[in-house]
Protein backbone atom coordinates (compact mmCIF):
# COMPACT_ATOMS: atom_id res chain seq x y z
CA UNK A 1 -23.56 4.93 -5.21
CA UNK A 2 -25.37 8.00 -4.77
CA UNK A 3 -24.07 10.97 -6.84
CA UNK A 4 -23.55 13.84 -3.65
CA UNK A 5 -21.00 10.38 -2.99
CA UNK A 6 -19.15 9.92 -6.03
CA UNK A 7 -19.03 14.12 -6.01
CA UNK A 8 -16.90 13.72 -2.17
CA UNK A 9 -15.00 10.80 -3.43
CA UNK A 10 -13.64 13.34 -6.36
CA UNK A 11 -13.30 15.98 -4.59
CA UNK A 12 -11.92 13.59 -1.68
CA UNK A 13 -9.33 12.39 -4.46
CA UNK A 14 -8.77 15.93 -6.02
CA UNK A 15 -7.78 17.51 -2.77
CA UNK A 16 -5.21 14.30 -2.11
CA UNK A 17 -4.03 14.48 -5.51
CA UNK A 18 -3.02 18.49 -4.84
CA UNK A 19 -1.50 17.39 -1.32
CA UNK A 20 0.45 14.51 -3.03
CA UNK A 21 1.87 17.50 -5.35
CA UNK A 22 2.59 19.93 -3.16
CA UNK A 23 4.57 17.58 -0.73
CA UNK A 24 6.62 16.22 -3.86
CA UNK A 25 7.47 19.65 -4.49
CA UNK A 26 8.74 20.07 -1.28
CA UNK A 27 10.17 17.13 -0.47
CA UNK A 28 12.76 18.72 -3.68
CA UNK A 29 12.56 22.33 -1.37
CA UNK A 30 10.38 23.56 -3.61
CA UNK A 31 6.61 24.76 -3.74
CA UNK A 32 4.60 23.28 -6.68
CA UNK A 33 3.86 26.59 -8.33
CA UNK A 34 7.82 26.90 -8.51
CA UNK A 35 7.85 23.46 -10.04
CA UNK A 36 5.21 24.64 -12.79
CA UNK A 37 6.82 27.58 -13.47
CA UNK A 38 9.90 25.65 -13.71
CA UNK A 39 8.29 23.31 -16.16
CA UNK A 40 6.95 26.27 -18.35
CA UNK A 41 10.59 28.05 -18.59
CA UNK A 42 11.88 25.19 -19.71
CA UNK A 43 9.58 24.77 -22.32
CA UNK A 44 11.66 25.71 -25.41
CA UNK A 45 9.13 26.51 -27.64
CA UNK A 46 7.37 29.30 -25.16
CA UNK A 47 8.46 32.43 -23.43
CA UNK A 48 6.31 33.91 -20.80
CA UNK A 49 5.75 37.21 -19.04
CA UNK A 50 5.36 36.97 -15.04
CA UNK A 51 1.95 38.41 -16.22
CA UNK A 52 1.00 35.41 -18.48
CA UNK A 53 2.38 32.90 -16.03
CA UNK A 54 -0.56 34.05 -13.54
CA UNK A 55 -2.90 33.74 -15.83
CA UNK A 56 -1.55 30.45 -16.98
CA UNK A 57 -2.28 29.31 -13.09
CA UNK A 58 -4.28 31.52 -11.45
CA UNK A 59 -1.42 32.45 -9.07
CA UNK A 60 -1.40 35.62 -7.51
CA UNK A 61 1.11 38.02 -8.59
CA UNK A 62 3.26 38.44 -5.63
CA UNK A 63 3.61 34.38 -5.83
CA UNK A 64 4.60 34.72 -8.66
CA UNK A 65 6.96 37.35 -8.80
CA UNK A 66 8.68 35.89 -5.51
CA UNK A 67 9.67 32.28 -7.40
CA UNK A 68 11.16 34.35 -10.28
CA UNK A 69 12.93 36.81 -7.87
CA UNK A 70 14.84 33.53 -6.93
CA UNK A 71 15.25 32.04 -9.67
CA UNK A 72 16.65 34.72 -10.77
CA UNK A 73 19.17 35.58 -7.52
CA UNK A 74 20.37 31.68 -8.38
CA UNK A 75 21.17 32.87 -11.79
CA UNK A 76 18.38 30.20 -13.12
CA UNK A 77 16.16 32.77 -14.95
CA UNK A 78 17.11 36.28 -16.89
CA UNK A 79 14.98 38.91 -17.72
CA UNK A 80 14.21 40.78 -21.23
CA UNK A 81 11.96 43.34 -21.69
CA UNK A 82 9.32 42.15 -24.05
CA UNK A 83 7.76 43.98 -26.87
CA UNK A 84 5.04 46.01 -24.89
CA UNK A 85 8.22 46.99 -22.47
CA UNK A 86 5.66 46.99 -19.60
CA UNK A 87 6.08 43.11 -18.84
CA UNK A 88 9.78 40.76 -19.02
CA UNK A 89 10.30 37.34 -20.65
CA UNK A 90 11.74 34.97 -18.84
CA UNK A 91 13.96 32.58 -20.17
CA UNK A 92 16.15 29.47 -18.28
CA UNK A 93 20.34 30.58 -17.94
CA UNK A 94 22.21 27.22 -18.96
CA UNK A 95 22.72 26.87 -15.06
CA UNK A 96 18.77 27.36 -15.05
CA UNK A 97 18.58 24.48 -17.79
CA UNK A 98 21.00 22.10 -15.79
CA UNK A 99 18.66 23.34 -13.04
CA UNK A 100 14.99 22.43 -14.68
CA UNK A 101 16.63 18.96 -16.05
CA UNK A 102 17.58 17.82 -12.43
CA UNK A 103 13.95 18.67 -10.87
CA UNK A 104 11.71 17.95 -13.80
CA UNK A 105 13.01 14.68 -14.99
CA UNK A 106 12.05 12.89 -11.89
CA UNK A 107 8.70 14.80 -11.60
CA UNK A 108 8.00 14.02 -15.03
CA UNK A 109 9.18 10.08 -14.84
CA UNK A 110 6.87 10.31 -11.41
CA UNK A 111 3.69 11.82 -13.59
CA UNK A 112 4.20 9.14 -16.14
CA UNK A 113 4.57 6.33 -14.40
CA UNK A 114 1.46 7.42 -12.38
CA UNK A 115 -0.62 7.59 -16.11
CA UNK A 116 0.86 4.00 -17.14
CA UNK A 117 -1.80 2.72 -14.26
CA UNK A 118 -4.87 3.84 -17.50
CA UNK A 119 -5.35 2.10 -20.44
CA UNK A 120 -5.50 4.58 -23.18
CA UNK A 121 -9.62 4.22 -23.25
CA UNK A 122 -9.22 5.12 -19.61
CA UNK A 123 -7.48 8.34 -20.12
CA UNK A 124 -9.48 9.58 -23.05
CA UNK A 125 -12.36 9.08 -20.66
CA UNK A 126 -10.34 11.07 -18.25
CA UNK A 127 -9.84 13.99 -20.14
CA UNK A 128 -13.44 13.87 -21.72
CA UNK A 129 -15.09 13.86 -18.11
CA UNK A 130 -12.20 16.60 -17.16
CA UNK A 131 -13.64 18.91 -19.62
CA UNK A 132 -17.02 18.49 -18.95
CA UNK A 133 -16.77 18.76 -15.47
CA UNK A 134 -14.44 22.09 -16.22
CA UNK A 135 -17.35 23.62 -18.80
CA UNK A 136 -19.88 22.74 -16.49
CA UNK A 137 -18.29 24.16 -13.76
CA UNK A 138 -17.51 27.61 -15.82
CA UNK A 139 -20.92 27.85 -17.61
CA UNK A 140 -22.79 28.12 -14.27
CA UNK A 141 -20.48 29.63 -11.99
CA UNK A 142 -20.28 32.74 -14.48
CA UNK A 143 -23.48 32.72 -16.31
C-alpha cells in the first residue's frame, strides 16, 4: 500500500475514532470535552485552573468556561482562588465525586476494554509511532 493510502486510512480512522468519542459522550448528555474535564477534576492528585485546562486541550476558553459554569450550577465543581488570584481551582463537591464515578467508570471500562484488543508489543508500538507522528507533525508545522 502506497503511503498517501495508509496516511487516509489514519486519518480515515482518527476522524472515526473522535466521532466514536464524541457520540459516547453524548449518548451520557454530555460533550467529550465535558467528559475530559470531568476526568481531570477527578484526578486527585491535580488541581487545575480553567486557564490550564485549555491548554491541557486546546479548547477555547468560552468552551471551557461554559462546562465549568455547569458543573458548577449542579453543585459538581467549586471554585478557589488560586495563588496568582487572577485564575480559580477547581475541585469535584462530593456530589461532583458521586457525579465523575457514575460517568467515568463506564468510559474508562469502555477505553480499556477497547486497549485489551493490543498485545502489549502492539501498544508500545502505538505510542512510539504516536510520538513520532506528534514531533514530526510539530517540528515542521512550526519550524
Amino acid at each position: 500500500m502506497r503511503k498517501d493510502e495508509l496516511s487516509d486510512r489514519f486519518m480515515d480512522s482518527w476522524q472515526k475514532i473522535d466521532n466514536l468519542y464524541n457520540a459516547y459522550a453524548k449518548s451520557r448528555g454530555l460533550s467529550f470535552s465535558a467528559i475530559i474535564i470531568l476526568e481531570c477534576l477527578d484526578n486527585p492528585n491535580a488541581v487545575y485552573t480553567q486557564k490550564e485546562l485549555c491548554e491541557k486541550f486546546g479548547l477555547p476558553k468560552q468552551a471551557v468556561n461554559s462546562i465549568i459554569k455547569s458543573f458548577w450550577e449542579q453543585n459538581y465543581v467549586e471554585l478557589k482562588e488560586a495563588k496568582d488570584r487572577r485564575n480559580k481551582e477547581m475541585f469535584l463537591t462530593a456530589k461532583g465525586k458521586a457525579y465523575a464515578k457514575e460517568v467515568l467508570e463506564h468510559y474508562q471500562y469502555v477505553e480499556a476494554k477497547a486497549w485489551e484488543c493490543f498485545t502489549p508489543e502492539e501498544l508500545q508500538a502505538f505510542a512510539e509511532a504516536m510520538e513520532k507522528y506528534e514531533k514530526s507533525f510539530e517540528r515542521v508545522a512550526f519550524s
